[in-house]
N, C-alpha and C. Protein backbone atom coordinates (compact mmCIF):
# COMPACT_ATOMS: atom_id res chain seq x y z
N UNK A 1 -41.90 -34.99 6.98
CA UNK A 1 -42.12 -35.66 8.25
C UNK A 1 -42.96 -36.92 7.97
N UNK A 2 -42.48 -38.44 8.47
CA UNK A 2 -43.01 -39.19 8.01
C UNK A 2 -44.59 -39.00 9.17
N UNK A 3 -45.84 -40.29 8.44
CA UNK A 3 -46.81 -40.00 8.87
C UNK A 3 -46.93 -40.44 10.67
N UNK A 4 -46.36 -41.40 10.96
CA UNK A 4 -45.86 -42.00 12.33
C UNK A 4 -45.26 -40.74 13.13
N UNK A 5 -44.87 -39.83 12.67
CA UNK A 5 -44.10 -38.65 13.52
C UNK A 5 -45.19 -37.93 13.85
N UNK A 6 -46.11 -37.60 12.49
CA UNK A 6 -46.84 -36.39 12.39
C UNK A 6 -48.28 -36.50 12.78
N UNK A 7 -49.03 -35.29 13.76
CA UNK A 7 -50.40 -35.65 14.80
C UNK A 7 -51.38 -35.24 13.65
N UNK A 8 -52.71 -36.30 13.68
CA UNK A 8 -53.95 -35.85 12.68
C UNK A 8 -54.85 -35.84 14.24
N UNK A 9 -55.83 -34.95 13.59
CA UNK A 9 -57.29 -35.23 14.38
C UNK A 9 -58.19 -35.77 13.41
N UNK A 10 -59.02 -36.59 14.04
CA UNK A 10 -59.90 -37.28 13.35
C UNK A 10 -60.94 -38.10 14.25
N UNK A 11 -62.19 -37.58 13.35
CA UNK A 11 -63.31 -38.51 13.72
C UNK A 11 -63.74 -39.36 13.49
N UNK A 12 -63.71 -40.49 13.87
CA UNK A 12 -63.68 -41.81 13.34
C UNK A 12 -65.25 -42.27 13.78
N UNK A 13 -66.25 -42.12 12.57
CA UNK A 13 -67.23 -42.37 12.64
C UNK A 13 -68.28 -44.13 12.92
N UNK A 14 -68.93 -44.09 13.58
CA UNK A 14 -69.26 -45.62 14.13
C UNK A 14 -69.56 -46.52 12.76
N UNK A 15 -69.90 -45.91 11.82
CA UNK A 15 -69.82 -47.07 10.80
C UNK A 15 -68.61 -47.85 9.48
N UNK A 16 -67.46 -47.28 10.07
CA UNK A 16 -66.45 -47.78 9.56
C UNK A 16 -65.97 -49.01 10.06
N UNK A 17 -65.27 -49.95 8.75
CA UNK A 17 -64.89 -51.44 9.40
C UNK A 17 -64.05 -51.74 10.54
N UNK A 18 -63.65 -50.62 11.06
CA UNK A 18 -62.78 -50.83 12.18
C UNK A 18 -63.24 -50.94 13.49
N UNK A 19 -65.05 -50.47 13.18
CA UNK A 19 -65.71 -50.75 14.61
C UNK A 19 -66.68 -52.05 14.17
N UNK A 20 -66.54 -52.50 13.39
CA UNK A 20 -67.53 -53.69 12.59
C UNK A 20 -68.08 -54.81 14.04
N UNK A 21 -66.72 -55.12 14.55
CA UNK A 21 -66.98 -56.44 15.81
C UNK A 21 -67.47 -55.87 16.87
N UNK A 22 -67.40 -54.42 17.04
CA UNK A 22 -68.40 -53.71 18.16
C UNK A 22 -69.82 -53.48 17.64
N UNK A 23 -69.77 -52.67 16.78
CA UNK A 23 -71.27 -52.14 16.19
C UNK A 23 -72.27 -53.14 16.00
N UNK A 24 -72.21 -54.04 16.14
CA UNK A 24 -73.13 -55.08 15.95
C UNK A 24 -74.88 -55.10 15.91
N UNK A 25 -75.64 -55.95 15.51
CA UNK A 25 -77.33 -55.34 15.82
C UNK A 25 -77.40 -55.87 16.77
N UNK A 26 -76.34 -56.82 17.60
CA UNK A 26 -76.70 -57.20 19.02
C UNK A 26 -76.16 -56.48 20.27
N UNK A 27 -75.60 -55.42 20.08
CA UNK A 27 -74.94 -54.77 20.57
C UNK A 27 -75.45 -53.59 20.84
N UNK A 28 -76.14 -53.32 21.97
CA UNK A 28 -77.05 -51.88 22.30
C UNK A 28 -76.52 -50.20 22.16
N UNK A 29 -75.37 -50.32 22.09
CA UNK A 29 -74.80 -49.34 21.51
C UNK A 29 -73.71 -49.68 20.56
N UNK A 30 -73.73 -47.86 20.10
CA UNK A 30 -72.76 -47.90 18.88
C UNK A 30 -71.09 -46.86 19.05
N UNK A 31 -70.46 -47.28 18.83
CA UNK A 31 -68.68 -46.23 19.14
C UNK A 31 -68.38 -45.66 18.28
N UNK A 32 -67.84 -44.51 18.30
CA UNK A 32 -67.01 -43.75 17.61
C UNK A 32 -66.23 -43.44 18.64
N UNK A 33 -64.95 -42.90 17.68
CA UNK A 33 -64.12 -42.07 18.54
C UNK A 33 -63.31 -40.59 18.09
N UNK A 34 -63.32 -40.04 19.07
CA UNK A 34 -62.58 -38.65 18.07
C UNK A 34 -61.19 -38.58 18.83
N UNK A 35 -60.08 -38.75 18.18
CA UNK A 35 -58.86 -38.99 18.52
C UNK A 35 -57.66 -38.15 17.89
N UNK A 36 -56.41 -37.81 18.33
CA UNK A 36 -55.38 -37.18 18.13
C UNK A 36 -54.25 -37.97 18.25
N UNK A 37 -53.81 -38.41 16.87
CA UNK A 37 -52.69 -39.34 16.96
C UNK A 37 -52.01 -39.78 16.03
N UNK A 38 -50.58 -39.86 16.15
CA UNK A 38 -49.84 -39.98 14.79
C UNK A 38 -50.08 -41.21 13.89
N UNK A 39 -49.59 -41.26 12.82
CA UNK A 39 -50.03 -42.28 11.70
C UNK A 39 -51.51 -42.21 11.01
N UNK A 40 -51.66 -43.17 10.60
CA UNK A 40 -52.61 -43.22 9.69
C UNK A 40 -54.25 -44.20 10.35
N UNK A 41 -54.62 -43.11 10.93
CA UNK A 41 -55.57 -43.56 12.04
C UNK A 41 -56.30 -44.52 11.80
N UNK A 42 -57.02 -44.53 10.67
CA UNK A 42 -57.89 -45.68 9.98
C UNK A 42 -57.31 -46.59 10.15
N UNK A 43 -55.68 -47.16 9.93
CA UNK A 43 -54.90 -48.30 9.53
C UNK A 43 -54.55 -48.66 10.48
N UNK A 44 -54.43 -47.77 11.98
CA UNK A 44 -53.48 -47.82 12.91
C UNK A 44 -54.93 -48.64 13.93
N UNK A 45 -56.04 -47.80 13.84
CA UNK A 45 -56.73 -48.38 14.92
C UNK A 45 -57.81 -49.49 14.47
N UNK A 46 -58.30 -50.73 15.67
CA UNK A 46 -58.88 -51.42 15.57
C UNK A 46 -59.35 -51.82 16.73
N UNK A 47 -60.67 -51.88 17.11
CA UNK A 47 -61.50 -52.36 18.08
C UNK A 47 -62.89 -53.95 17.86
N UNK A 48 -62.57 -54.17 19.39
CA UNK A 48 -63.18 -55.71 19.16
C UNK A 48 -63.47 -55.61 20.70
N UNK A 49 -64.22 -57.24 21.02
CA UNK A 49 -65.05 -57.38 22.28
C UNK A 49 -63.25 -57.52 22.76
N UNK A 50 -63.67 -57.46 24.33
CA UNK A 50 -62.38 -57.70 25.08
C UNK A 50 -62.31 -59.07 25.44
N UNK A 51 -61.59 -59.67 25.97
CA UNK A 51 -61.43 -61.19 26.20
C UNK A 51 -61.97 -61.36 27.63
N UNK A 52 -61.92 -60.17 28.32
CA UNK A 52 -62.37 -60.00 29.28
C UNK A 52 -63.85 -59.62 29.70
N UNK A 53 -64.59 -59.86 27.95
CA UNK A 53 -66.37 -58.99 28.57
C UNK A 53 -66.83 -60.07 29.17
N UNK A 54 -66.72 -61.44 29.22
CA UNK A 54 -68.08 -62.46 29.67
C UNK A 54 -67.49 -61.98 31.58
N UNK A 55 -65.92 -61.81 31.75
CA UNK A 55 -66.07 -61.80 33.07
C UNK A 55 -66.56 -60.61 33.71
N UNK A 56 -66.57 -59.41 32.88
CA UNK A 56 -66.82 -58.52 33.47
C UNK A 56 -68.52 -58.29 33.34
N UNK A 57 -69.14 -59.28 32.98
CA UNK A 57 -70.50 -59.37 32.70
C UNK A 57 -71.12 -58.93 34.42
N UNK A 58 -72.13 -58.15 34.61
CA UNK A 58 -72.89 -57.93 35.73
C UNK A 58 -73.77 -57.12 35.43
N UNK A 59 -74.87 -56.79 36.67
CA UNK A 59 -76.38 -56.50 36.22
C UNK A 59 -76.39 -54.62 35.97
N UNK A 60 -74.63 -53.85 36.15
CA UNK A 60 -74.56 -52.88 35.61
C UNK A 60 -74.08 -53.25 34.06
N UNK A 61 -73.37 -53.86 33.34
CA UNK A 61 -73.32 -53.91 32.41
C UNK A 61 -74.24 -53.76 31.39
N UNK A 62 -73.80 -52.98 30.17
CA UNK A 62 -74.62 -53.07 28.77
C UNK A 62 -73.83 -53.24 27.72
N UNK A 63 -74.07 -54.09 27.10
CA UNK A 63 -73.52 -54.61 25.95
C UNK A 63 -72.18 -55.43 26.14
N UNK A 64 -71.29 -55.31 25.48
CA UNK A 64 -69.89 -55.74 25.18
C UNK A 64 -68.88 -54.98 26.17
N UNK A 65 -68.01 -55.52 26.53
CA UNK A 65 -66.77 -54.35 26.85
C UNK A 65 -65.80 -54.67 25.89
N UNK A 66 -66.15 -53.09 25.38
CA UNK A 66 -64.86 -52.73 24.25
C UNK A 66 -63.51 -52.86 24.07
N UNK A 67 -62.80 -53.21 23.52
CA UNK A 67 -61.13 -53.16 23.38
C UNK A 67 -60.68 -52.17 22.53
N UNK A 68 -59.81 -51.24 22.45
CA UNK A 68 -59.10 -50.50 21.62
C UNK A 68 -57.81 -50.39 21.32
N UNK A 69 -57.39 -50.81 20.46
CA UNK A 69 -56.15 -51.46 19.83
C UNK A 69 -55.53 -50.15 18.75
N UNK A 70 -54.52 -49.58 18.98
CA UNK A 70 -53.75 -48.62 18.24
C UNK A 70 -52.19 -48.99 18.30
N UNK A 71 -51.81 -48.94 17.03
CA UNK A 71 -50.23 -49.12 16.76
C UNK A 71 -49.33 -48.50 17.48
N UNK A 72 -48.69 -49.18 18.26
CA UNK A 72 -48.21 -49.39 19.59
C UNK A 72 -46.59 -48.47 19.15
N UNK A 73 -46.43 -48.38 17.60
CA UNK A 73 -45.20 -47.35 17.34
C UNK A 73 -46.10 -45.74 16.96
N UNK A 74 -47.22 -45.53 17.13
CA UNK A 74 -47.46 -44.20 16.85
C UNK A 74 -48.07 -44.26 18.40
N UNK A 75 -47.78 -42.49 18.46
CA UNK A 75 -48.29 -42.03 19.49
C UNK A 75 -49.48 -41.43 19.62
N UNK A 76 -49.99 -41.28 20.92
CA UNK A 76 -51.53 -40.88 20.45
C UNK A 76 -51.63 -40.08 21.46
N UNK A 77 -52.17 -38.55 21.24
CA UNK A 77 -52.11 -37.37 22.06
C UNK A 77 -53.28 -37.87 23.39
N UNK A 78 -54.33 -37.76 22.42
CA UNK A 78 -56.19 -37.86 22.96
C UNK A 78 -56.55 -38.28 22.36
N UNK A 79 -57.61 -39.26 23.06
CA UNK A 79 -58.82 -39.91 22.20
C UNK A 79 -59.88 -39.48 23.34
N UNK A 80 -61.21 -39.95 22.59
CA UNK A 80 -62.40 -39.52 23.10
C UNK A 80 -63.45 -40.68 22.61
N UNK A 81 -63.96 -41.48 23.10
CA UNK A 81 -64.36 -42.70 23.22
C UNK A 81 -66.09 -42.50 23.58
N UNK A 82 -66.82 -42.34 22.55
CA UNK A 82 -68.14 -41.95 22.51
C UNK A 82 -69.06 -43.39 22.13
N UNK A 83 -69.94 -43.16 23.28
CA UNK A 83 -70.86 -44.73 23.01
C UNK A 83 -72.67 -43.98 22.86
N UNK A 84 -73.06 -44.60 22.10
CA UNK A 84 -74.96 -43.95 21.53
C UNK A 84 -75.58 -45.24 21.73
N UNK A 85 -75.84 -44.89 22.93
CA UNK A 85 -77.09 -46.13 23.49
C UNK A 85 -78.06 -46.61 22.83
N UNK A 86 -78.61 -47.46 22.19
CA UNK A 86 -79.93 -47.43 21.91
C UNK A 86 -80.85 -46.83 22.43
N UNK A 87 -81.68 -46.10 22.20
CA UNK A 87 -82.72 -45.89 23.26
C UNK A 87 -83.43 -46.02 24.27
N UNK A 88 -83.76 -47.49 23.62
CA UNK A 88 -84.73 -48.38 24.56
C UNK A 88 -84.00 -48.75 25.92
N UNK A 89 -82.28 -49.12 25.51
CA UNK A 89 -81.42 -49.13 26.43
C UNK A 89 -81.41 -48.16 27.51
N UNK A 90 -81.36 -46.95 26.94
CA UNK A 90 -81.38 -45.60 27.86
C UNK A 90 -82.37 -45.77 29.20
N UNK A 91 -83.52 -45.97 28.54
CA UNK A 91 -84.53 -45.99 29.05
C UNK A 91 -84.46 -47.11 30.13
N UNK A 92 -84.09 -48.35 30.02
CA UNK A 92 -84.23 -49.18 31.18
C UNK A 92 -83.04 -48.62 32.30
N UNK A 93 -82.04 -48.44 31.15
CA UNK A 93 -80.77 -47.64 32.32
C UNK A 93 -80.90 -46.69 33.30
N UNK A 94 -81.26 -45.86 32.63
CA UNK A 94 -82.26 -44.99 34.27
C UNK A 94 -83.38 -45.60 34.81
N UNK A 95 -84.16 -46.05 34.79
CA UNK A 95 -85.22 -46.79 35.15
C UNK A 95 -84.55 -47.42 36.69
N UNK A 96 -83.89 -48.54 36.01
CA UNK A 96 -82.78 -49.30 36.79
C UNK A 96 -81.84 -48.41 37.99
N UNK A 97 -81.08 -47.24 37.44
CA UNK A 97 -80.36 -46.57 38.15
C UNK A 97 -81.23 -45.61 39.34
N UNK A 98 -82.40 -45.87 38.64
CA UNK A 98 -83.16 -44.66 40.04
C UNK A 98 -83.96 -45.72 40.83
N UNK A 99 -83.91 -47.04 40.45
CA UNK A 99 -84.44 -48.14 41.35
C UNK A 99 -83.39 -48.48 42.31
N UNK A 100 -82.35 -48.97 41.98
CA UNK A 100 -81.35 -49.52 42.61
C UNK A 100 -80.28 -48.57 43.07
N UNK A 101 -79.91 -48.27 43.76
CA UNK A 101 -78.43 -47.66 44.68
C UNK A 101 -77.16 -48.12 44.41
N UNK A 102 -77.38 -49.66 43.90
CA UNK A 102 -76.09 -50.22 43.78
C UNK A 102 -75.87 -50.45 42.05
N UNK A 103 -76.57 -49.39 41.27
CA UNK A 103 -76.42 -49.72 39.81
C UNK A 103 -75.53 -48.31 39.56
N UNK A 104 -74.52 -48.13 39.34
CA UNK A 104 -73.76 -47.07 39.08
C UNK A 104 -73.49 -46.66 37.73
N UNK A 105 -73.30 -47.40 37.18
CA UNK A 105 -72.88 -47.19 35.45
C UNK A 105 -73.04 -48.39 34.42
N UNK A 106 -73.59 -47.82 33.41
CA UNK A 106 -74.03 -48.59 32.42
C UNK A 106 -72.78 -49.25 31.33
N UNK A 107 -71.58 -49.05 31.73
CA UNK A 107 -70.78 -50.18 31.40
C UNK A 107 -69.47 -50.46 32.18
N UNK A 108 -68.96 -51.22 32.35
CA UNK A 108 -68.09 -51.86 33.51
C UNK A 108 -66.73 -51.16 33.21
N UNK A 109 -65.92 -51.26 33.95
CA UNK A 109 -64.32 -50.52 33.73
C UNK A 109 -63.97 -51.26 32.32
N UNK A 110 -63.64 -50.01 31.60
CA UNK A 110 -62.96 -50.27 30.43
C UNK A 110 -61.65 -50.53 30.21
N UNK A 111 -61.22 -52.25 30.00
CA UNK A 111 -59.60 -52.13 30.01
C UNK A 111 -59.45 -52.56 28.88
N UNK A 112 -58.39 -51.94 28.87
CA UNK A 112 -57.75 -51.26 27.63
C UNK A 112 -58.18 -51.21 27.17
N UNK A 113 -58.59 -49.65 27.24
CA UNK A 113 -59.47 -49.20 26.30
C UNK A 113 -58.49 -48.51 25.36
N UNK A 114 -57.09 -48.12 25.19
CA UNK A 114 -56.27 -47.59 23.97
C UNK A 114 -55.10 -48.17 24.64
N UNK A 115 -54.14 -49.06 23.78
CA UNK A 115 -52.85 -48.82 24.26
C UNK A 115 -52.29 -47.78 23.89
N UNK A 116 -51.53 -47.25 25.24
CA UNK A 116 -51.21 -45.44 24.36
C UNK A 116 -49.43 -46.08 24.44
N UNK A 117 -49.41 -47.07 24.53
CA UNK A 117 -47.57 -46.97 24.65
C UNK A 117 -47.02 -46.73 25.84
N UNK A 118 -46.70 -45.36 25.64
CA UNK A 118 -46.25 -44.92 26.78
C UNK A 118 -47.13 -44.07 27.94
């Protein structure tokens, strides 16, 4: 069964080069993802800022909004899209969220966050 047919699970840990343009030291958090999907996951996936973070910039936002880019001929069962705040981040984030009513979430709608294809 070629590898494009056949499903891996895998944890794709935040310090591999494929999260390099997210993980950044300017970047208050860090991604991993744990995902279910054919091909060769390392090769297949790649994440970067979205073209869309400066617009989706607002006073709920933290950090970047992510893009997630997977080879659009393999299929991908599940992914699981894990973000590790900085701390200090944490900390103003609730701070903020139990001040304000209108602060809901600490990062803005994620688009496209995987092309799954289909």
């Amino acid at each position: 069964m070629p590898d494009s047919e056949y499903i891996f699970e895998v944890d794709v840990p935040s310090v591999v080069e494929n999260f390099s343009n997210i993980n950044t030291d300017t970047n208050p958090f860090d991604v991993s993802v744990k995902i279910k999907a054919a091909g060769n996951i390392l090769s297949n996936l790649d994440a970067r800022e979205s073209l869309c973070s400066k617009a989706m910039t607002n006073d709920a936002t933290l950090g970047i909004c992510s893009e997630f880019i997977y080879d659009e001929g393999c299929k991908i069962e599940e992914a699981v899209i894990q973000f590790k705040i900085d701390d200090e981040y944490a900390v103003e984030a609730d701070t903020k969220k139990a001040e304000d009513s209108e602060f809901y979430t600490l990062f803005p709608l994620l688009i496209s966050v995987l092309e799954l294809g289909n």
